[in-house]
Protein backbone atom coordinates (compact mmCIF):
# COMPACT_ATOMS: atom_id res chain seq x y z
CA UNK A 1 26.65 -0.33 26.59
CA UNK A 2 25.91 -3.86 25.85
CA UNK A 3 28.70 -5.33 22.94
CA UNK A 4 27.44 -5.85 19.32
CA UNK A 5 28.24 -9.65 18.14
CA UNK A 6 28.68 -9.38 14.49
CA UNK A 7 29.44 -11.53 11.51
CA UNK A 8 33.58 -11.29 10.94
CA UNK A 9 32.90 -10.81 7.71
CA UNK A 10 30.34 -8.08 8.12
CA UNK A 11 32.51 -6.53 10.13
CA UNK A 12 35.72 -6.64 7.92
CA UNK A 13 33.32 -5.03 5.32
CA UNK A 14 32.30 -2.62 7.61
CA UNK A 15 36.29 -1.79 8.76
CA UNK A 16 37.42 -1.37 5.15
CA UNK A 17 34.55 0.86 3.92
CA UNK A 18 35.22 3.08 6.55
CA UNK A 19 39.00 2.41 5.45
CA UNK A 20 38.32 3.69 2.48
CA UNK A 21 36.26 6.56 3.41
CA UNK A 22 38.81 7.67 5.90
CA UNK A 23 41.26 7.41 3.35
CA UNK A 24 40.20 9.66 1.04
CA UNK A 25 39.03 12.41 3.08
CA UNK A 26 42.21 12.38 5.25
CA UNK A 27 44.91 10.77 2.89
CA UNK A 28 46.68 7.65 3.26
CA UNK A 29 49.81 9.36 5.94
CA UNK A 30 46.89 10.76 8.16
CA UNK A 31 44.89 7.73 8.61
CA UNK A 32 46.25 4.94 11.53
CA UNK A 33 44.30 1.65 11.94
CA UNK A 34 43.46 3.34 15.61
CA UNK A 35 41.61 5.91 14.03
CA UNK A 36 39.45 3.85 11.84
CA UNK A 37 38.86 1.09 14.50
CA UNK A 38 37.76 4.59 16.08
CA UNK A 39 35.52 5.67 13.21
CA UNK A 40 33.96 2.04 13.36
CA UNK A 41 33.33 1.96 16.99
CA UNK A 42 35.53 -1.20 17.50
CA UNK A 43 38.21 -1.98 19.57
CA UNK A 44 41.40 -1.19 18.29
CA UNK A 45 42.56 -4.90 18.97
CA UNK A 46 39.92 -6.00 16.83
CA UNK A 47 40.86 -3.62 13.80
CA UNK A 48 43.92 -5.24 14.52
CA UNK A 49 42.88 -8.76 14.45
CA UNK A 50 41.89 -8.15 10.39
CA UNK A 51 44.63 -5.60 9.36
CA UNK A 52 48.30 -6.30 10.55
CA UNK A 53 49.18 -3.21 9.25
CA UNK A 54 48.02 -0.15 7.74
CA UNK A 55 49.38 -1.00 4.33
CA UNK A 56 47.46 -4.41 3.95
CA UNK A 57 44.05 -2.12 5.52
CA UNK A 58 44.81 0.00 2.54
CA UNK A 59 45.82 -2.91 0.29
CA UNK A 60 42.49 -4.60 1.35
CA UNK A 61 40.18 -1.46 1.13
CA UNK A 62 41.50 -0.65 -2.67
CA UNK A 63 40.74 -3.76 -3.54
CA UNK A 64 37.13 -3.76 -1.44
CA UNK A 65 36.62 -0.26 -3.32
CA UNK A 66 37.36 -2.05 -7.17
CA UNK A 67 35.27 -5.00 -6.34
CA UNK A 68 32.13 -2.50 -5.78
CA UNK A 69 33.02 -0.10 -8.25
CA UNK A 70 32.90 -3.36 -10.87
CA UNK A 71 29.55 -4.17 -9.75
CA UNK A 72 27.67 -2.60 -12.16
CA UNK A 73 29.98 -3.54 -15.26
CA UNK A 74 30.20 -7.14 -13.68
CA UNK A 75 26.63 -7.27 -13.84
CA UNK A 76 25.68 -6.11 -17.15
CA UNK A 77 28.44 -8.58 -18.58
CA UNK A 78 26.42 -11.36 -16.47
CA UNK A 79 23.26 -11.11 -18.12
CA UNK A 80 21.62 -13.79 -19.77
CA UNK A 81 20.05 -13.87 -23.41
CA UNK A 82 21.75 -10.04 -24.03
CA UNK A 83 23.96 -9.75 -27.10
CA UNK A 84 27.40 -9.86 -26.89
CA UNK A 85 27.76 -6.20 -28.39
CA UNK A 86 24.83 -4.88 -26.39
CA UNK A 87 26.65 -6.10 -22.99
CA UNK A 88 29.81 -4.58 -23.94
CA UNK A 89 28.45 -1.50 -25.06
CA UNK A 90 26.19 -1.47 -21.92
CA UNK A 91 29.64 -2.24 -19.32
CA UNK A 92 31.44 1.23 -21.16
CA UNK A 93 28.90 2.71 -20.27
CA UNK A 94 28.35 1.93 -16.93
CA UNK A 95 32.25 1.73 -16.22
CA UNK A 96 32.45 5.49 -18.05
CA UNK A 97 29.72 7.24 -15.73
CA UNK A 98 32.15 8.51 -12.34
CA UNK A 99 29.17 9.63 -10.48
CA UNK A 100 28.53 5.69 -9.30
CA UNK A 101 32.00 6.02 -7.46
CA UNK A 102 32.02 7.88 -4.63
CA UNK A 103 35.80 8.48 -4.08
CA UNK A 104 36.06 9.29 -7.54
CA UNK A 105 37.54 13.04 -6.77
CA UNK A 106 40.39 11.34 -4.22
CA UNK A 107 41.46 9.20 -7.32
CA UNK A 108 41.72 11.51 -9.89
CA UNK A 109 42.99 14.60 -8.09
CA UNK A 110 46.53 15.30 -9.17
CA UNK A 111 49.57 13.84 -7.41
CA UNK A 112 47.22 10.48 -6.40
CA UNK A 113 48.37 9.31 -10.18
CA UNK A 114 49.74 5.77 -8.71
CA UNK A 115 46.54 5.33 -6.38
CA UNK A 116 44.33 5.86 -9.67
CA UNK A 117 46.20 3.48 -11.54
CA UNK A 118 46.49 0.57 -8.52
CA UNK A 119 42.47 0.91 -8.14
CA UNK A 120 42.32 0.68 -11.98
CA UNK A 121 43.88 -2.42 -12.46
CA UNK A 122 42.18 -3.96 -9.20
CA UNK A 123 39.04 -3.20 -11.41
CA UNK A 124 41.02 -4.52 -14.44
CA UNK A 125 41.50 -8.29 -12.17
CA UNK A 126 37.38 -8.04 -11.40
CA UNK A 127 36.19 -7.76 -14.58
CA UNK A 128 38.29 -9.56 -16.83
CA UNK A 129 36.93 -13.24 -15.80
CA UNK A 130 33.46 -11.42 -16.10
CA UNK A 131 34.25 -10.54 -19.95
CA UNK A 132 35.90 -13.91 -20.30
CA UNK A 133 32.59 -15.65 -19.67
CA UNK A 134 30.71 -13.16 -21.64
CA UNK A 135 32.92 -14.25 -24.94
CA UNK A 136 33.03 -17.79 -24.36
CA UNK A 137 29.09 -17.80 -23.66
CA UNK A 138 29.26 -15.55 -27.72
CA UNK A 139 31.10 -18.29 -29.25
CA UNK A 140 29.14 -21.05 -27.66
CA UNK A 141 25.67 -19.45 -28.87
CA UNK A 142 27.70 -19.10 -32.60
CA UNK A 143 28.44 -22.63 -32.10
CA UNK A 144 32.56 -22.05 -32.65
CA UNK A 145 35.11 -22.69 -30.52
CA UNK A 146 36.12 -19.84 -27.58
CA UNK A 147 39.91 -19.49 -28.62
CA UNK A 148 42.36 -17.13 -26.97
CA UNK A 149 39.35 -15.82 -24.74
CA UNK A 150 41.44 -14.97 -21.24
CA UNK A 151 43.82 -12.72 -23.64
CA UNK A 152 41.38 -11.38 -25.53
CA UNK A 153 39.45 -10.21 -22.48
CA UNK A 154 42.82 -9.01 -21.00
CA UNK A 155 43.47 -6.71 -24.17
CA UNK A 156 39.46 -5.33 -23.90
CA UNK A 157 39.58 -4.41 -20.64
CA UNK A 158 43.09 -3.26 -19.71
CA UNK A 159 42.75 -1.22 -22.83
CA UNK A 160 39.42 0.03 -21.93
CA UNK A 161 40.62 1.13 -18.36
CA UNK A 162 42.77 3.24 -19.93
CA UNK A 163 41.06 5.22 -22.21
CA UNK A 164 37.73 5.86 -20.39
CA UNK A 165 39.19 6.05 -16.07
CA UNK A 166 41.74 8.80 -16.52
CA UNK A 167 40.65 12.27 -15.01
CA UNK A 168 38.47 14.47 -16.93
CA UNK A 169 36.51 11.40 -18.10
CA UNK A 170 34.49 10.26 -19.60
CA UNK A 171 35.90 12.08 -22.50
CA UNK A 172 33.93 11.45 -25.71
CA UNK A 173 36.53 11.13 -28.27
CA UNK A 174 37.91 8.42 -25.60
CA UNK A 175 34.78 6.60 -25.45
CA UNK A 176 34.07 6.30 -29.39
CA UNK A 177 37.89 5.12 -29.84
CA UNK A 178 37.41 2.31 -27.42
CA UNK A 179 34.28 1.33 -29.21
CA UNK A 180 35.78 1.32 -32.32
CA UNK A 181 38.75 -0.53 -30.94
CA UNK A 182 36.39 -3.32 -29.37
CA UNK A 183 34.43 -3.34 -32.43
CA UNK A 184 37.29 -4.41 -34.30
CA UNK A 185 38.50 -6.92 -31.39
CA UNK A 186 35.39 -8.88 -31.62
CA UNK A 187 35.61 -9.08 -35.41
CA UNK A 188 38.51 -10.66 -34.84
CA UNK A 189 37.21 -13.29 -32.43
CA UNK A 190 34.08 -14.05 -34.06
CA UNK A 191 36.51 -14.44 -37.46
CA UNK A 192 37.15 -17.96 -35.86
CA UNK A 193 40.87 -17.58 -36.58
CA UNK A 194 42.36 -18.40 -33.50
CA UNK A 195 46.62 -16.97 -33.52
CA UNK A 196 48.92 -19.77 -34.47
């Protein structure tokens, strides 16, 4: 059989996707970097040559995982000529609705508590400078200053996580608290008052 010459980075994709996937049907003590190499159809050598170990494969993969599971909230915070509060209340949305993450059962099943939270905050670090933008791009259009926007999108999202990711979500009474609580958080930026 002739030998497929791919991208590296195409194929590092392609390794930690099937990581991931391996991962959560199997669980993290049953899965070697041999058997994904295996699952991919690549050498183990070359599995080897982008994961020292299985810990920075499953390191990697989480993170892969966030990074696509931000997409969508990434991209609605992106948009151009949306309202602030539209874009907002369009990424809780988005971030709220499970069914776009397809490991979603493997993170929320009991005793994988730690593995939920570690793939939260990997979300947390993609979609903070995302939000950061969004606020500075508010204040700009508002024609004040953008103070205390990397903390402020900290707070929003890192809260948000929280109440909306846990299992059993999206939980209603979760989701109107975190609007209220951005609500309120925005008020409080667009006040102008930057903290002394």
């Amino acid at each position: 059989m002739p030998r497929t010459v791919k991208d590296p980075e195409e194929r590092r994709r392609e390794l930690l996707a099937c990581a991931m996937r391996l991962f959560a049907e199997e669980g993290y003590d049953n899965v070697s970097v041999r058997a994904v190499a295996r699952a991919a159809h690549v050498a183990p050598g070359l599995a080897y040559h982008y994961f020292d170990s299985k810990e920075r494969m499953f390191a990697e993969a989480i993170e892969d995982y966030a990074r696509r599971c931000a997409e969508g909230v990434c991209e609605v915070l992106d948009e151009r000529g949306v309202p602030l509060d539209e874009k907002i209340e369009r990424a809780l949305e988005t971030g709220a609705r499970h069914g776009g993450y397809p490991y979603a059962e493997f993170f929320h099943a009991q005793g994988h508590g730690a593995l939920h939270d570690r793939l939260s905050l990997a979300m947390c670090e993609v979609v903070r400078p995302h939000l950061q933008e969004a606020l500075e791009a508010d204040a700009a259009v508002r024609g004040t200053t953008a103070a205390d926007t990397d903390e402020l999108a900290a707070i929003m999202v890192y809260g948000c996580v929280g109440l909306v990711s846990g299992p059993g979500m999206p939980d209603d009474r979760a989701l109107a608290a975190a609007r209220r609580y951005l609500r309120a958080l925005l008020a409080e930026f667009r006040s102008g008052e930057a903290l002394p």
